[in-house]
C-alpha atoms as a PDB file:
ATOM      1  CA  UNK A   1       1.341  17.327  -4.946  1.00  0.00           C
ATOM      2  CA  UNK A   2       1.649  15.486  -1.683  1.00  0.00           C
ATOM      3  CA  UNK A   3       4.855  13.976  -2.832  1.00  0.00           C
ATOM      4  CA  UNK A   4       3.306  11.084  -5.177  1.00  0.00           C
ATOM      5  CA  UNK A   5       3.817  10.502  -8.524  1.00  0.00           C
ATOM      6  CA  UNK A   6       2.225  12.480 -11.245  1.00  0.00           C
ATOM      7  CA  UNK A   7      -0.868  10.043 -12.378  1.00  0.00           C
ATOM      8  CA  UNK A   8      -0.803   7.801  -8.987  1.00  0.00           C
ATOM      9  CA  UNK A   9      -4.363   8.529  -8.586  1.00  0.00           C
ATOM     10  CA  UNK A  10      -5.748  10.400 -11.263  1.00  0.00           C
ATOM     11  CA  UNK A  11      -4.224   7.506 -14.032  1.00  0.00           C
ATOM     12  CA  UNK A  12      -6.137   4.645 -12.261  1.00  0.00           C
ATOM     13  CA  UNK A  13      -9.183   3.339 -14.854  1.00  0.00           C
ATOM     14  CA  UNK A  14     -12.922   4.040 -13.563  1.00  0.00           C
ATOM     15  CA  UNK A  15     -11.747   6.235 -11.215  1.00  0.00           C
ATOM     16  CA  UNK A  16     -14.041  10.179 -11.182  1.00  0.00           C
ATOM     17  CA  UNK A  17     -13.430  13.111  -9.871  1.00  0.00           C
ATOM     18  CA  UNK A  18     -14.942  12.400  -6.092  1.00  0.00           C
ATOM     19  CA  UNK A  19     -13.269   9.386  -5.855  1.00  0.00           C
ATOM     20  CA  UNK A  20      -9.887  10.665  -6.589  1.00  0.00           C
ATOM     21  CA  UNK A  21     -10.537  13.424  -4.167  1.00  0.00           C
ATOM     22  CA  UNK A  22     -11.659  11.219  -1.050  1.00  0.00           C
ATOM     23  CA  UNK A  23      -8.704   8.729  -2.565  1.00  0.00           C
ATOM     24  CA  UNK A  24      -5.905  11.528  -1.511  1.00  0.00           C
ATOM     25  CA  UNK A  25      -8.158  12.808   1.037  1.00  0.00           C
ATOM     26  CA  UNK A  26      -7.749   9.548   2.910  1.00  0.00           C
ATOM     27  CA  UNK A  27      -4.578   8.869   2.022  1.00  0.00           C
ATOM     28  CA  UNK A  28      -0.944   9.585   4.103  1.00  0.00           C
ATOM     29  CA  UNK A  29       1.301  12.263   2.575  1.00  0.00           C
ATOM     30  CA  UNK A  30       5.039   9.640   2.453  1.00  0.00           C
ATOM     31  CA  UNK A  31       6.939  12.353   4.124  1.00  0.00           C
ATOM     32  CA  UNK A  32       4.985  12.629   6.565  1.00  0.00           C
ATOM     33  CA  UNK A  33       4.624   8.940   7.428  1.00  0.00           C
ATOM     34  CA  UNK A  34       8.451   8.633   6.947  1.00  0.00           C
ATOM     35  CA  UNK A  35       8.753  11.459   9.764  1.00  0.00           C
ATOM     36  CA  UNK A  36       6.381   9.621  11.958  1.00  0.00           C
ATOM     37  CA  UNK A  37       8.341   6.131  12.025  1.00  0.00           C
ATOM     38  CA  UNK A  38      11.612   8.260  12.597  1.00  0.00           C
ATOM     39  CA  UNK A  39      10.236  10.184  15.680  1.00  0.00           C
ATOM     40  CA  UNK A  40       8.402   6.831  16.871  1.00  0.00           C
ATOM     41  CA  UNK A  41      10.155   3.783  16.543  1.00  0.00           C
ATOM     42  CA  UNK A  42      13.060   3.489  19.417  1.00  0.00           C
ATOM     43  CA  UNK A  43      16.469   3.356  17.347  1.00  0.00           C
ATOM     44  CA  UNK A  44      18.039   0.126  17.278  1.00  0.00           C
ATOM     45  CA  UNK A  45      21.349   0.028  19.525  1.00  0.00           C
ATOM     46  CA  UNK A  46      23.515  -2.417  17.538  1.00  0.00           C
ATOM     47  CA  UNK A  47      22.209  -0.748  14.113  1.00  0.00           C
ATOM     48  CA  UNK A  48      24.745   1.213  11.758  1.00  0.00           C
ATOM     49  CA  UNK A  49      21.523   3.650  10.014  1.00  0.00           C
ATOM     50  CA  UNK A  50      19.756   4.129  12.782  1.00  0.00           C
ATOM     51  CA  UNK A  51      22.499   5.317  15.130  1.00  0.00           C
ATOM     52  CA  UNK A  52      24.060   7.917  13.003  1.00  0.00           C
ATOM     53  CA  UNK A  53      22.086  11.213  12.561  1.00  0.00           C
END
């Protein structure tokens, strides 16, 4: 779910229920944050990766 790793939130010690809820309520879904940097950050003109599509 939300493309982490099973356990990244529900495996940490001490940590209930609510917590782990407002932990991936707060938190960015990596897709979408990868998608965000792509559409926002001007390409770089002498760059290899970020001129090919």
């Amino acid at each position: 779910m939300q493309g982490l790793e099973p356990g990244w939130v529900t495996a940490t010690p001490g940590l209930g229920r609510p917590a782990q809820l407002t932990a991936l309520g707060n938190g960015v879904v990596p897709q979408q944050a990868s998608r965000a940097v792509q559409l926002l950050a001007p390409p770089f003109p002498h760059c290899f990766h970020c001129t090919t599509t």
